[in-house]
C-alpha atoms as a PDB file:
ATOM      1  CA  UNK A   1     -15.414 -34.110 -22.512  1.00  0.00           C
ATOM      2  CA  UNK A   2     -11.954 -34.952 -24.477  1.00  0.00           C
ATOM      3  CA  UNK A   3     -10.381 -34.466 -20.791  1.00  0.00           C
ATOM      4  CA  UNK A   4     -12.633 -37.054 -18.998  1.00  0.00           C
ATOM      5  CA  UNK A   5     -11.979 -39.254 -21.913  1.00  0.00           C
ATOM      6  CA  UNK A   6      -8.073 -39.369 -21.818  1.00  0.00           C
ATOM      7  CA  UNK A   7      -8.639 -40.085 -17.791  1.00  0.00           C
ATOM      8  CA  UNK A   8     -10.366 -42.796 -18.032  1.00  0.00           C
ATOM      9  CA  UNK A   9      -8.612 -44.242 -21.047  1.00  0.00           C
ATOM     10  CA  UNK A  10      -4.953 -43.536 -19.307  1.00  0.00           C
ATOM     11  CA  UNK A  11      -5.643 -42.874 -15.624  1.00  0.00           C
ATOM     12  CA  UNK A  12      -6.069 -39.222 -13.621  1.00  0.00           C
ATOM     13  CA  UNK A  13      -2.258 -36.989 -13.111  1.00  0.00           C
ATOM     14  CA  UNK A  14      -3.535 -36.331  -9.299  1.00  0.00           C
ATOM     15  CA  UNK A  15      -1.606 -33.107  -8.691  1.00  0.00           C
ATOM     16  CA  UNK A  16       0.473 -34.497  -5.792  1.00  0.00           C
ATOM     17  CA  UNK A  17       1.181 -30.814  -4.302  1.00  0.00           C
ATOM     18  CA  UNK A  18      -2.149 -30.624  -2.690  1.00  0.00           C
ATOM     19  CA  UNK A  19      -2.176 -34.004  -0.593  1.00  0.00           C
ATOM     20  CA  UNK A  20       1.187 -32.278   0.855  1.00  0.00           C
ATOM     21  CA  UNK A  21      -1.008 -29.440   2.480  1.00  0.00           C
ATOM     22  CA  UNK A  22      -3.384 -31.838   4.724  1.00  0.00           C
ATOM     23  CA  UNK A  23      -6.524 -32.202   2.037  1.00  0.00           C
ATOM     24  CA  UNK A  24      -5.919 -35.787   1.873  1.00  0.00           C
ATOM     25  CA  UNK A  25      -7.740 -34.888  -1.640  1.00  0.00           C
ATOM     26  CA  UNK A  26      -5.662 -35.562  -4.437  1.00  0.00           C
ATOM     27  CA  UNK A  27      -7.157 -33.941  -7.468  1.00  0.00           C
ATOM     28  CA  UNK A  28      -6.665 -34.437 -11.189  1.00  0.00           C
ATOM     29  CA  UNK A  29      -4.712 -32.364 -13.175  1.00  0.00           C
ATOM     30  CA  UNK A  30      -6.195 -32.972 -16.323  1.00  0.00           C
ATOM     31  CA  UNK A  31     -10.065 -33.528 -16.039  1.00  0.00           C
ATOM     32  CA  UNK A  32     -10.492 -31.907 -12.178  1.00  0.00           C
ATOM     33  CA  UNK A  33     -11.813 -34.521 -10.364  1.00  0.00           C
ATOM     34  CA  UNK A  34     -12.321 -33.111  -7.252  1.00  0.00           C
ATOM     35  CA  UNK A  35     -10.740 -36.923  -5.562  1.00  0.00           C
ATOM     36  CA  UNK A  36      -8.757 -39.682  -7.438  1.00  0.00           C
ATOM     37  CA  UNK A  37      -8.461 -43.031  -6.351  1.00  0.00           C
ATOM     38  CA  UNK A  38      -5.289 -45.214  -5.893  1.00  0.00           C
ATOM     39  CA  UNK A  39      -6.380 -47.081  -9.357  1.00  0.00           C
ATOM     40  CA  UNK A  40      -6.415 -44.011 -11.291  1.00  0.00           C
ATOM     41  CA  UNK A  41      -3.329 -42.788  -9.321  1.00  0.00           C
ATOM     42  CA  UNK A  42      -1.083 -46.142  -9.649  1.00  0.00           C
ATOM     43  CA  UNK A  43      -3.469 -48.762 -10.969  1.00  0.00           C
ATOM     44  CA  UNK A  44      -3.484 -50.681 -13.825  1.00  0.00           C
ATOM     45  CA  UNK A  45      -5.068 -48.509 -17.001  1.00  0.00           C
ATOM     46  CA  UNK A  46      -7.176 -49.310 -19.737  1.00  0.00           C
ATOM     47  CA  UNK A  47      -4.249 -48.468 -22.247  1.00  0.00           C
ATOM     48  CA  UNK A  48      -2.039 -51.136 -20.501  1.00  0.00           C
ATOM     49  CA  UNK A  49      -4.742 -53.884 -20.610  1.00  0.00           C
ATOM     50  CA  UNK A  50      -5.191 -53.468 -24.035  1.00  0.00           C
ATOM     51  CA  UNK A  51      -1.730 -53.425 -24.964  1.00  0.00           C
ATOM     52  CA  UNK A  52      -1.394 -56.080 -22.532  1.00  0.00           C
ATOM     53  CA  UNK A  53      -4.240 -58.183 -24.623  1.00  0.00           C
ATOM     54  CA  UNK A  54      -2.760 -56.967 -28.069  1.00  0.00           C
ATOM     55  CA  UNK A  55       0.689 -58.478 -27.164  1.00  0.00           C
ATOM     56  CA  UNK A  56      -0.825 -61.967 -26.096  1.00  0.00           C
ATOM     57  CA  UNK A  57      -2.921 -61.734 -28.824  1.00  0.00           C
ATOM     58  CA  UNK A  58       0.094 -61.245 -31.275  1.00  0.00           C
ATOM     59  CA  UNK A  59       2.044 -64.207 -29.305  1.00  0.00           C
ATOM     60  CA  UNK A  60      -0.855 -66.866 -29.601  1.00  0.00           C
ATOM     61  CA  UNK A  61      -1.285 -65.809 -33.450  1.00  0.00           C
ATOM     62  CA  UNK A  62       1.980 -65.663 -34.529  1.00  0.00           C
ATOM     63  CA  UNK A  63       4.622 -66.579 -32.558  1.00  0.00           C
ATOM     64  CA  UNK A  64       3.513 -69.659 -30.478  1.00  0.00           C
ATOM     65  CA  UNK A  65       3.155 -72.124 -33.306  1.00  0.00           C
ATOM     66  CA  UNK A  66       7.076 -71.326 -34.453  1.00  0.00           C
ATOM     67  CA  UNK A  67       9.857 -73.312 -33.642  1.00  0.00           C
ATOM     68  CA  UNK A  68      12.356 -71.367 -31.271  1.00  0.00           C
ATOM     69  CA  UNK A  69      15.722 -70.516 -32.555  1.00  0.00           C
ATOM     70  CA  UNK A  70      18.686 -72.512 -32.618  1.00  0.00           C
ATOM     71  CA  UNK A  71      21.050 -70.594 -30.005  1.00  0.00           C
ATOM     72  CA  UNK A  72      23.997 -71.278 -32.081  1.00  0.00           C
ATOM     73  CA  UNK A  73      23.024 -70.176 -35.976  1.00  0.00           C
ATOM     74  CA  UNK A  74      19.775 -68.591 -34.895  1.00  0.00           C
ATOM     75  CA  UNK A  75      17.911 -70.344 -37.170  1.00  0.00           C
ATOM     76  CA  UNK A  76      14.511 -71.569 -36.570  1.00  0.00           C
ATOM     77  CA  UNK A  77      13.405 -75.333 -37.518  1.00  0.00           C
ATOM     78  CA  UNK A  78      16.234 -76.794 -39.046  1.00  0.00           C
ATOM     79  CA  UNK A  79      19.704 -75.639 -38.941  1.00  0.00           C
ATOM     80  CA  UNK A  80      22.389 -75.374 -41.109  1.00  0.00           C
ATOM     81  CA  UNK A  81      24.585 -78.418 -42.331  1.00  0.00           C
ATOM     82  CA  UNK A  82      27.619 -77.124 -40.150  1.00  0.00           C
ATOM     83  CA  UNK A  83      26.163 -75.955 -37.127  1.00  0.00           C
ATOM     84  CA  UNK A  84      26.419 -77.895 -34.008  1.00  0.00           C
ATOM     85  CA  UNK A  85      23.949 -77.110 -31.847  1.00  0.00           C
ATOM     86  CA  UNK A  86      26.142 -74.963 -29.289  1.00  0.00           C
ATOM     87  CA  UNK A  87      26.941 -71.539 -29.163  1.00  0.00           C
ATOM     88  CA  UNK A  88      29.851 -69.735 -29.328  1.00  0.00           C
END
């Protein structure tokens, strides 16, 4: 049960030995399905969307209402009294 969990959380390991012998029948290492897909094999997982999701999530929340840094002090907002404006 655990097995068939962590592939379909993460995606199959097809055990890439026996397509070499003329199955055409990839199967998974971990949970032993008997034929994998190309999703499960290179496809995008449902760790990576999440992830994926998490970091826009964290970008909308917190970083897209801040100013981006000055390229010269690295200073967000205002900068220092001495600093141009140009990096060095």
């Amino acid at each position: 049960m655990l097995k068939r969990l962590t592939c379909w959380w993460f995606g199959c390991r097809p055990i890439y030995e026996a397509e070499h012998h003329g199955s055409g029948v990839m199967p998974c290492e971990h949970c032993g399905a008997p034929d994998t897909t190309y999703e499960d094999r290179i496809g995008d997982t449902r760790h990576a969307r999440l992830l994926d999701a998490l970091y826009r999530l964290r970008w909308r929340l917190l970083d897209s209402w801040r100013p981006r840094p000055c390229p010269a002090c690295g200073k967000r907002g205002r900068c220092a009294s001495d600093c141009d404006g140009i990096p060095f």
